[in-house]
Every structure is written in structure tokens, then in C-alpha cells.
C-alpha atoms as a PDB file:
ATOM      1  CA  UNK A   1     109.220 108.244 108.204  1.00  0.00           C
ATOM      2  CA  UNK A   2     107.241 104.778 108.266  1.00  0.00           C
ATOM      3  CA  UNK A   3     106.394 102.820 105.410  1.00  0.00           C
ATOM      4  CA  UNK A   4     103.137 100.541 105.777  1.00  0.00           C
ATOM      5  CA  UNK A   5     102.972  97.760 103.660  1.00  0.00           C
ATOM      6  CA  UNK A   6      99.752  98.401 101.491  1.00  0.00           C
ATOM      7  CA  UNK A   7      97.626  95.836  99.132  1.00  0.00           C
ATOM      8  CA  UNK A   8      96.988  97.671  96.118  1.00  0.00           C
ATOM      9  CA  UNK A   9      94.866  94.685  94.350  1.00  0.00           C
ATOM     10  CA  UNK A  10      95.380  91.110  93.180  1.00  0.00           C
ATOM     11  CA  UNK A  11      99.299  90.966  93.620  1.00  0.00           C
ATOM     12  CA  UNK A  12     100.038  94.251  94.101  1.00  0.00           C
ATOM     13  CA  UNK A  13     101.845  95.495  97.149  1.00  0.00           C
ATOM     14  CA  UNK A  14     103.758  98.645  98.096  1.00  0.00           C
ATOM     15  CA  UNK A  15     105.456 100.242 101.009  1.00  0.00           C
ATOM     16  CA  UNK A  16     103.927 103.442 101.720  1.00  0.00           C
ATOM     17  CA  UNK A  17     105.262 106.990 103.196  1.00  0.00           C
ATOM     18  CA  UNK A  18     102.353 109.396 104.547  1.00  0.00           C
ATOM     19  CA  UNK A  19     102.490 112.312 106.816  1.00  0.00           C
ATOM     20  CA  UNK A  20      98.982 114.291 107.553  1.00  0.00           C
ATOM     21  CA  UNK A  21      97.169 112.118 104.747  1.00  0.00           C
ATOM     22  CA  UNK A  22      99.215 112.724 102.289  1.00  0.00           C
ATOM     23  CA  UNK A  23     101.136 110.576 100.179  1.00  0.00           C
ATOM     24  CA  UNK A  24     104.829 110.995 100.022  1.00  0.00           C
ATOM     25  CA  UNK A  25     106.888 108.092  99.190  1.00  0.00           C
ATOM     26  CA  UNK A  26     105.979 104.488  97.591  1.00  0.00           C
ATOM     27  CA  UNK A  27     107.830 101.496  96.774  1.00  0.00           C
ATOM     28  CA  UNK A  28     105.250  99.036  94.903  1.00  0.00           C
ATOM     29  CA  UNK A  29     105.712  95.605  93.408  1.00  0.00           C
ATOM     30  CA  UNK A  30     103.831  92.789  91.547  1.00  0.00           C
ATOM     31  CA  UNK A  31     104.349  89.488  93.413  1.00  0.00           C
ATOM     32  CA  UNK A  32     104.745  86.694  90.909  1.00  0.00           C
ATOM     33  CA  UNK A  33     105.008  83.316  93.209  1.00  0.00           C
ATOM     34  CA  UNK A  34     108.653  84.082  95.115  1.00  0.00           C
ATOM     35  CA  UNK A  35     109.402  87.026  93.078  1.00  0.00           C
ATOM     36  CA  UNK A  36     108.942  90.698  93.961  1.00  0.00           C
ATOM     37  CA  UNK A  37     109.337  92.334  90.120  1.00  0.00           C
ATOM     38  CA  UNK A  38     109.955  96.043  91.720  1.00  0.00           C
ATOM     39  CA  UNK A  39     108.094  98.384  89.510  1.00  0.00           C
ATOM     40  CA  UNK A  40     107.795 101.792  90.325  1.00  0.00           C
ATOM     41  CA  UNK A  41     109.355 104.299  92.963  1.00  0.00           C
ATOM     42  CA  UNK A  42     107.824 108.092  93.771  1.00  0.00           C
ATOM     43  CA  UNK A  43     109.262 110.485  95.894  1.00  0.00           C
ATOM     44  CA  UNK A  44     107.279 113.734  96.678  1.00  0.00           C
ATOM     45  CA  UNK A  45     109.126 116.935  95.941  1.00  0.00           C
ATOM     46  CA  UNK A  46     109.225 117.859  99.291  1.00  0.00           C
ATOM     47  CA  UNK A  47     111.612 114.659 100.389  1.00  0.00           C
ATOM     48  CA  UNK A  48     114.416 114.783  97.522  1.00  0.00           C
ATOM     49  CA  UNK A  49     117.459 114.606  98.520  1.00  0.00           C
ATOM     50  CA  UNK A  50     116.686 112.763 101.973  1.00  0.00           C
ATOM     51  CA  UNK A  51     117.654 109.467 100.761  1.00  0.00           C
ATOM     52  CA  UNK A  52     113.771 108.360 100.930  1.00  0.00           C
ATOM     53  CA  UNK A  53     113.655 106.328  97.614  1.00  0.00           C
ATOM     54  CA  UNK A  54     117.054 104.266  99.327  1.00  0.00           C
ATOM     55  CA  UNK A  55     114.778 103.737 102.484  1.00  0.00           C
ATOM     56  CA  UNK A  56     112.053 102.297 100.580  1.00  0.00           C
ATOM     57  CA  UNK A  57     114.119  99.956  98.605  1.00  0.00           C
ATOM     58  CA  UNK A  58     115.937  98.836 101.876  1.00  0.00           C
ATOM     59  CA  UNK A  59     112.619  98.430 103.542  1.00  0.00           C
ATOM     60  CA  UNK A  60     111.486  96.198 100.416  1.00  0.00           C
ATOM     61  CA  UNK A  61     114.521  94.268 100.675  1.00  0.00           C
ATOM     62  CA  UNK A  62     114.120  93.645 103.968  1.00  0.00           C
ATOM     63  CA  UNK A  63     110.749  92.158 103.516  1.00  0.00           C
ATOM     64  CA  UNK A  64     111.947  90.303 100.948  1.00  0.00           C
ATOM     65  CA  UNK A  65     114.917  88.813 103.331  1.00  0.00           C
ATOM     66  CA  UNK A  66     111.992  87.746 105.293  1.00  0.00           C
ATOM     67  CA  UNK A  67     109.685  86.100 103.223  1.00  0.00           C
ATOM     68  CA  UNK A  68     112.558  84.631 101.550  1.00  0.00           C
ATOM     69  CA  UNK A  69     111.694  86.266  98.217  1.00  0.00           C
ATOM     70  CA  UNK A  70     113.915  87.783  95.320  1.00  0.00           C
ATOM     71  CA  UNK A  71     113.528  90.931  93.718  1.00  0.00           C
ATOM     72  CA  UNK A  72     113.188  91.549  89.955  1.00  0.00           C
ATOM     73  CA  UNK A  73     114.380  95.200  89.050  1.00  0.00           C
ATOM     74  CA  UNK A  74     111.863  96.666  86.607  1.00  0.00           C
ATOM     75  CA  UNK A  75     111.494 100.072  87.691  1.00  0.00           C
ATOM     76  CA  UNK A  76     114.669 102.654  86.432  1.00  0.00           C
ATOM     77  CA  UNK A  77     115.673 103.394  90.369  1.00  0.00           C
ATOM     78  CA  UNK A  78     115.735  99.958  91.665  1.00  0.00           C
ATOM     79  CA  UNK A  79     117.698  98.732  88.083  1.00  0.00           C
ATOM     80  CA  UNK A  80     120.007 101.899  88.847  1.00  0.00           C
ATOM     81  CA  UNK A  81     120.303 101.201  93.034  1.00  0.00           C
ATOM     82  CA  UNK A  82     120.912  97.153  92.286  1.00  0.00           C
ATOM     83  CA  UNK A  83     123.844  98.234  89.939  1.00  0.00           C
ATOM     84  CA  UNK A  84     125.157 100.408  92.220  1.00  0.00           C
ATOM     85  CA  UNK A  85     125.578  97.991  95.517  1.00  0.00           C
ATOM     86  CA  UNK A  86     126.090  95.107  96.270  1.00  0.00           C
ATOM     87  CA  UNK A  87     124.301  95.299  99.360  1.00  0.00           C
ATOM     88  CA  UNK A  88     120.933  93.469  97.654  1.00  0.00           C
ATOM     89  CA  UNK A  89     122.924  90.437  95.584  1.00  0.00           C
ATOM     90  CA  UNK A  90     121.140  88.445  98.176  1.00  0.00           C
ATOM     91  CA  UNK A  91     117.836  89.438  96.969  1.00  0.00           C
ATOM     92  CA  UNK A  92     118.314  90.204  93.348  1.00  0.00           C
ATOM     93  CA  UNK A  93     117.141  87.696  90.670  1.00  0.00           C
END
């Protein structure tokens, strides 16, 4: 699955997973200056267990690699993900 980067509103942003129309998987943030404060993460039903919410967080953190941002874990999976790995340190604020 793609994710398309979506503007949501005045500094809101979110990778986006859609198949036929329908929304399955989002990533979003608020972008405060250089910092992406990651605040929610939704997985449709139909895609748990695929390892879809790790996608979207990779795919945020690679955006963030190249717009040489930071992330600021807010929501519960990206606080729990950021613990987990060190595969973000680069990224994390």
C-alpha cells in the first residue's frame, strides 16, 4: 500500500492509506517550525496485524530525514514504536 502525503488544514499533515476510496491507514502530524509532534495513528480492521501502523511511521520518518525535521511522539503508538527501536534516534526530539 501507498501513503500520499495529505494537508489536512493549517499545519496539519498526514500520510494516507486508501484502496477503492476508502480510508485505511493514517499517520498525521502538527508541524510546529522543524518539528513533526506525531499525533495520531489508525489502522482499519481489515490491515491488523500487517505491520501497516510500522509502515506509516517509517514513511513519516523518512520524510522527516528529508526535510531535516524531528519528530515529537504524542500519539500512544509512535511513544510505544520510539521506545522500542532505535532505528528513529535520528529523528526523535
Amino acid at each position: 500500500m501507498e501513503f500520499q502525503l495529505q494537508e489536512q488544514g493549517a499545519n496539519k499533515f498526514a500520510f494516507v492509506g486508501e484502496q477503492n476510496g476508502e480510508r485505511l491507514a493514517e499517520i498525521s502530524w502538527v508541524q510546529q517550525g522543524e518539528v513533526m509532534v506525531m499525533d495520531h495513528t489508525v489502522v482499519s480492521d481489515k490491515l491488523r496485524g500487517q505491520g501497516v501502523a510500522k509502515k506509516l511511521l517509517d514513511r513519516a520518518a523518512d520524510y522527516a530525514r528529508e526535510n531535516h525535521y524531528k519528530m515529537q511522539a504524542v500519539c500512544t503508538y509512535v511513544v510505544a514504536a520510539f521506545e522500542k527501536s532505535d532505528a528513529y534516534d535520528d529523528v526523535k526530539q
